[in-house]
N, C-alpha and C. Protein backbone atom coordinates (compact mmCIF):
# COMPACT_ATOMS: atom_id res chain seq x y z
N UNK A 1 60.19 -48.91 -86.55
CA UNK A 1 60.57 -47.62 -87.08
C UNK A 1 59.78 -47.41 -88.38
N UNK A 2 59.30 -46.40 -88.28
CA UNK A 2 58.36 -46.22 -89.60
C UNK A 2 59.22 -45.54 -90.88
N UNK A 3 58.41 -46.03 -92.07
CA UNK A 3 58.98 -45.83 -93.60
C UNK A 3 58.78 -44.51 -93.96
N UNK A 4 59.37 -43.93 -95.13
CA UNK A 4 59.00 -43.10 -95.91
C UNK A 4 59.18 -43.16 -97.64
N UNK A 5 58.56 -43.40 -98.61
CA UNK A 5 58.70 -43.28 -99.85
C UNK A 5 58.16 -41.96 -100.02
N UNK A 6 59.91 -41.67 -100.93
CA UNK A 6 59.32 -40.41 -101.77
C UNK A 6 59.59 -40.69 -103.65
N UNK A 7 58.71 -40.42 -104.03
CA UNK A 7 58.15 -40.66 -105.44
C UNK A 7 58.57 -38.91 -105.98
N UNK A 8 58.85 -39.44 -107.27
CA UNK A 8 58.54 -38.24 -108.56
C UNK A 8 59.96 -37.31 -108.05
N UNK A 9 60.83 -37.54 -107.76
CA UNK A 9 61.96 -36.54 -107.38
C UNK A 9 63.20 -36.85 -108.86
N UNK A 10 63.64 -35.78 -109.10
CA UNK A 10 64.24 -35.52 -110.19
C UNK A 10 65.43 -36.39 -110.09
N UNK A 11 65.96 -36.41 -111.26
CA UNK A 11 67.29 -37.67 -111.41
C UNK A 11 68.58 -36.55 -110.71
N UNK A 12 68.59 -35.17 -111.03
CA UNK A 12 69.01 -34.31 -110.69
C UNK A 12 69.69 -34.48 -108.98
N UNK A 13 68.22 -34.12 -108.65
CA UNK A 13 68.68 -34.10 -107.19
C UNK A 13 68.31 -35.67 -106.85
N UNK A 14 68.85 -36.64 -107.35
CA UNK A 14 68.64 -37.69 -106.28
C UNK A 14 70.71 -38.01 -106.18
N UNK A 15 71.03 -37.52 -107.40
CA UNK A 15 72.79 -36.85 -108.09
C UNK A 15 73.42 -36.36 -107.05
N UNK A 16 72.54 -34.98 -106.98
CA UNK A 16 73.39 -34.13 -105.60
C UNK A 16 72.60 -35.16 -104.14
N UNK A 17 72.11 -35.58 -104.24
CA UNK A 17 72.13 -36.22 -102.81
C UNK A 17 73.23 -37.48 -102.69
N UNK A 18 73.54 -38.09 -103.70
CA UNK A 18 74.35 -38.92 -103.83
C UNK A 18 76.06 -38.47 -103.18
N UNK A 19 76.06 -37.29 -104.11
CA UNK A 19 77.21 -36.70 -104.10
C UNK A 19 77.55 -36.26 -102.37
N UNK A 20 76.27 -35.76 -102.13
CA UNK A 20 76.44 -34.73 -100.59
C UNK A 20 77.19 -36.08 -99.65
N UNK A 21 76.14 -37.54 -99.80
CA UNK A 21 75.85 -38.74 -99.03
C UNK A 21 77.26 -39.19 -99.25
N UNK A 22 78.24 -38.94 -100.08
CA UNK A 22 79.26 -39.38 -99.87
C UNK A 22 80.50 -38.68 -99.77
N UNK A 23 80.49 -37.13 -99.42
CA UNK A 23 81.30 -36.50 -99.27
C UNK A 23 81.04 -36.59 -97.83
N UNK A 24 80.07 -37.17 -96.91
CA UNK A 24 79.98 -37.42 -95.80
C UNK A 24 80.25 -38.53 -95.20
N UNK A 25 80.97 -39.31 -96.53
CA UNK A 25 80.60 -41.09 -95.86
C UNK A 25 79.69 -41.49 -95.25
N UNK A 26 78.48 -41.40 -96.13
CA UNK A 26 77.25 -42.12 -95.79
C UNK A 26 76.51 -42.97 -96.89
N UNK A 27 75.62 -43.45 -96.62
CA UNK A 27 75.09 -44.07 -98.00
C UNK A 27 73.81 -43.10 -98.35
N UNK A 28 73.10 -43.08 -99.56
CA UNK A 28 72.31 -42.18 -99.93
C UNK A 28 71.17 -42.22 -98.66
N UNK A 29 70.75 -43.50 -98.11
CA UNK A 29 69.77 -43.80 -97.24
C UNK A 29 69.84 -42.86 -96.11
N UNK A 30 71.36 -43.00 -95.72
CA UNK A 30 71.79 -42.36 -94.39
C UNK A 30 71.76 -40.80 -94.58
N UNK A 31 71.98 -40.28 -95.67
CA UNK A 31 72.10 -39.00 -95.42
C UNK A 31 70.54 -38.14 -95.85
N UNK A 32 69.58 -38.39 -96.75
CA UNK A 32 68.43 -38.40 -96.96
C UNK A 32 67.75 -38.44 -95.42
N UNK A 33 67.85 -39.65 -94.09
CA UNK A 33 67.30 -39.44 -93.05
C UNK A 33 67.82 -38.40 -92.06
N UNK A 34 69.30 -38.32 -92.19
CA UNK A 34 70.09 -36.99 -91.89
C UNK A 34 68.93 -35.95 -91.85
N UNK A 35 68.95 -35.40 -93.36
CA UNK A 35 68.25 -34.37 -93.66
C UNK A 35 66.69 -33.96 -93.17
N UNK A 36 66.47 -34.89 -93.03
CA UNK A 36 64.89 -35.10 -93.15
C UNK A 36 64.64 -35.33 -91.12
N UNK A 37 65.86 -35.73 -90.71
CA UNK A 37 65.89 -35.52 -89.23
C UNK A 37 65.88 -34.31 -88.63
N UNK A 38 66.83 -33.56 -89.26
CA UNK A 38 67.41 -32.68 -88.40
C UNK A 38 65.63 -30.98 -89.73
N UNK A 39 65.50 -31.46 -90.38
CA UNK A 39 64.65 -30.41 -90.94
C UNK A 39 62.72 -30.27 -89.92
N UNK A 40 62.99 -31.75 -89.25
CA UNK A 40 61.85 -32.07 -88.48
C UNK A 40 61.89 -31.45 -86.84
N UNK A 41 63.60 -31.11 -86.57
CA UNK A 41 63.57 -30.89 -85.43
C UNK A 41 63.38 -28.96 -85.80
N UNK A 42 63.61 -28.28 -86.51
CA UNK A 42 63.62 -27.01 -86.75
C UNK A 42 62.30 -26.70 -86.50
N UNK A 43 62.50 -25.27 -85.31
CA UNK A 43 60.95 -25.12 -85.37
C UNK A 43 60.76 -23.75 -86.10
N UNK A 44 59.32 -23.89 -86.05
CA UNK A 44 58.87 -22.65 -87.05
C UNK A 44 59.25 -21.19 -86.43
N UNK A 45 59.46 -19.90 -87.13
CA UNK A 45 59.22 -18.99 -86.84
C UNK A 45 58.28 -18.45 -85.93
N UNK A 46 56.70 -18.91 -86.05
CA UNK A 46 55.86 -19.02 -84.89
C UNK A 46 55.84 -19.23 -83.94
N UNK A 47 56.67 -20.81 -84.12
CA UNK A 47 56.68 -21.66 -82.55
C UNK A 47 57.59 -20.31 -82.26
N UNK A 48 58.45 -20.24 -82.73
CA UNK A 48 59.50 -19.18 -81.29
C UNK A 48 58.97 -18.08 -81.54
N UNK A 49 58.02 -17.62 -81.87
CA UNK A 49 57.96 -16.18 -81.56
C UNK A 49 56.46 -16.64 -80.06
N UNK A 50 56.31 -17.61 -80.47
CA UNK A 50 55.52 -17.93 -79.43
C UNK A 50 56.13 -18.02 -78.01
N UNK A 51 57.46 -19.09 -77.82
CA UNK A 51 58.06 -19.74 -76.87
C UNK A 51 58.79 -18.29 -76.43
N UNK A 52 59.13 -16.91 -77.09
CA UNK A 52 59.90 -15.97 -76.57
C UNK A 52 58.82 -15.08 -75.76
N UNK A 53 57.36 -15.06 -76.49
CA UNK A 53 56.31 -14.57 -75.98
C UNK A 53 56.39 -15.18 -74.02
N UNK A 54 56.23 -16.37 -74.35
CA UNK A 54 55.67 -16.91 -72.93
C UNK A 54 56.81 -17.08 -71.98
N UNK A 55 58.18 -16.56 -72.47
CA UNK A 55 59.30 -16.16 -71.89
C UNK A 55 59.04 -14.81 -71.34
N UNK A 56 58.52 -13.76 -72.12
CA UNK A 56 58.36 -12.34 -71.82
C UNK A 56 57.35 -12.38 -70.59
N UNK A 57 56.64 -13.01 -70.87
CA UNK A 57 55.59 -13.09 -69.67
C UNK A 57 55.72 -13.72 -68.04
N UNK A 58 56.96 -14.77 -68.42
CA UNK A 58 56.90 -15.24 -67.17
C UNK A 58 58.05 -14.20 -66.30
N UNK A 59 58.89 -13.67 -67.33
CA UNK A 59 59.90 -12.51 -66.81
C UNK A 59 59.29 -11.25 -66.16
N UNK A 60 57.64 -10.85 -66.98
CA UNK A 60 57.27 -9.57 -66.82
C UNK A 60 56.90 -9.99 -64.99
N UNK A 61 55.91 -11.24 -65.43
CA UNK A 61 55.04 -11.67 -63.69
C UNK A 61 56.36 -11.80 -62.40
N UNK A 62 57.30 -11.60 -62.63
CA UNK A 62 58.45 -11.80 -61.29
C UNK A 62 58.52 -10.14 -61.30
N UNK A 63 57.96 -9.33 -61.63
CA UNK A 63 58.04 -8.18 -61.53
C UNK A 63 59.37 -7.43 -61.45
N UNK A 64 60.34 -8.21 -61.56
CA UNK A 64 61.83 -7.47 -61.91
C UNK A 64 62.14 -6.56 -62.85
N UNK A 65 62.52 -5.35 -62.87
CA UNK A 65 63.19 -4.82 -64.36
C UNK A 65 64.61 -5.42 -64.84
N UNK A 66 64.21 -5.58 -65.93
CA UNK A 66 65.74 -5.66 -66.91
C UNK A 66 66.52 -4.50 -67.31
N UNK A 67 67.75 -4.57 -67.87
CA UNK A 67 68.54 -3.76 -68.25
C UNK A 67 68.39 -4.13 -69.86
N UNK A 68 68.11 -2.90 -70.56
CA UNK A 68 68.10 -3.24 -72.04
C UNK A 68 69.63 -3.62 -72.21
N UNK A 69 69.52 -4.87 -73.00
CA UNK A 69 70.65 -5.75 -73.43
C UNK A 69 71.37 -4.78 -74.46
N UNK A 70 70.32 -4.40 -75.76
CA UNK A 70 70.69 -3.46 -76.97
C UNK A 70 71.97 -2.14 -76.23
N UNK A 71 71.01 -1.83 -75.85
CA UNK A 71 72.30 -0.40 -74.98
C UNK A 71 73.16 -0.77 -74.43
N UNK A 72 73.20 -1.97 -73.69
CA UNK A 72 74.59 -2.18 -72.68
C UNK A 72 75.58 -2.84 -74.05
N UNK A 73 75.07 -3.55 -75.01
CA UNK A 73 76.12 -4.04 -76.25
C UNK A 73 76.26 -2.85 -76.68
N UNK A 74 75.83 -1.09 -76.91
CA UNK A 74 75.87 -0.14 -77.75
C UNK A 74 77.16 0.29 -77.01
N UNK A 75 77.06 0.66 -75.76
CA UNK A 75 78.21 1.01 -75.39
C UNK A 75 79.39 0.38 -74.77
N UNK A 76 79.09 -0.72 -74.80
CA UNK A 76 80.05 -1.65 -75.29
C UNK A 76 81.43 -1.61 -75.94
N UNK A 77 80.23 -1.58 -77.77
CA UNK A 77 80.95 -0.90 -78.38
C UNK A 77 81.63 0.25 -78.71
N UNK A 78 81.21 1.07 -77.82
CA UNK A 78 81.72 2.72 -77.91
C UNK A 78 82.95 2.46 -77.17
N UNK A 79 84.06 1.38 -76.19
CA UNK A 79 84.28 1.75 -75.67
C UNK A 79 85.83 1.83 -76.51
């Protein structure tokens, strides 16, 4: 499993990580990889405007029409 050192981080926030790491019952270690896990799985704005792109496309090529979603929630709400 590979390392990570992080250098030069404020006394500040190494405080609130302390604090967070144990309002979770974790140790500072555990919740630092927490963070740093779950911030690696987030994808960018791009990636999904990409992944909705190549969604639109494989929907357009089956040549089906859709029902706009927006209008059927509009009156929806009207009712």
């Amino acid at each position: 499993m590979a390392q990570l050192l992080v250098r030069g981080l404020e006394t500040e926030t190494v405080e609130r990580l302390k604090q967070r790491a144990s309002r979770h019952h974790r140790s500072l270690q555990g919740e630092a990889k927490l963070i740093l896990e779950q911030a690696a799985q987030k994808i960018s704005i791009e990636e999904s405007r990409t992944i909705a792109e190549r969604i639109r496309k494989k929907l357009a090529a089956t040549g089906k029409t859709f029902s706009d979603s927006a209008e059927l929630i509009r009156e929806d709400r009207e009712r």
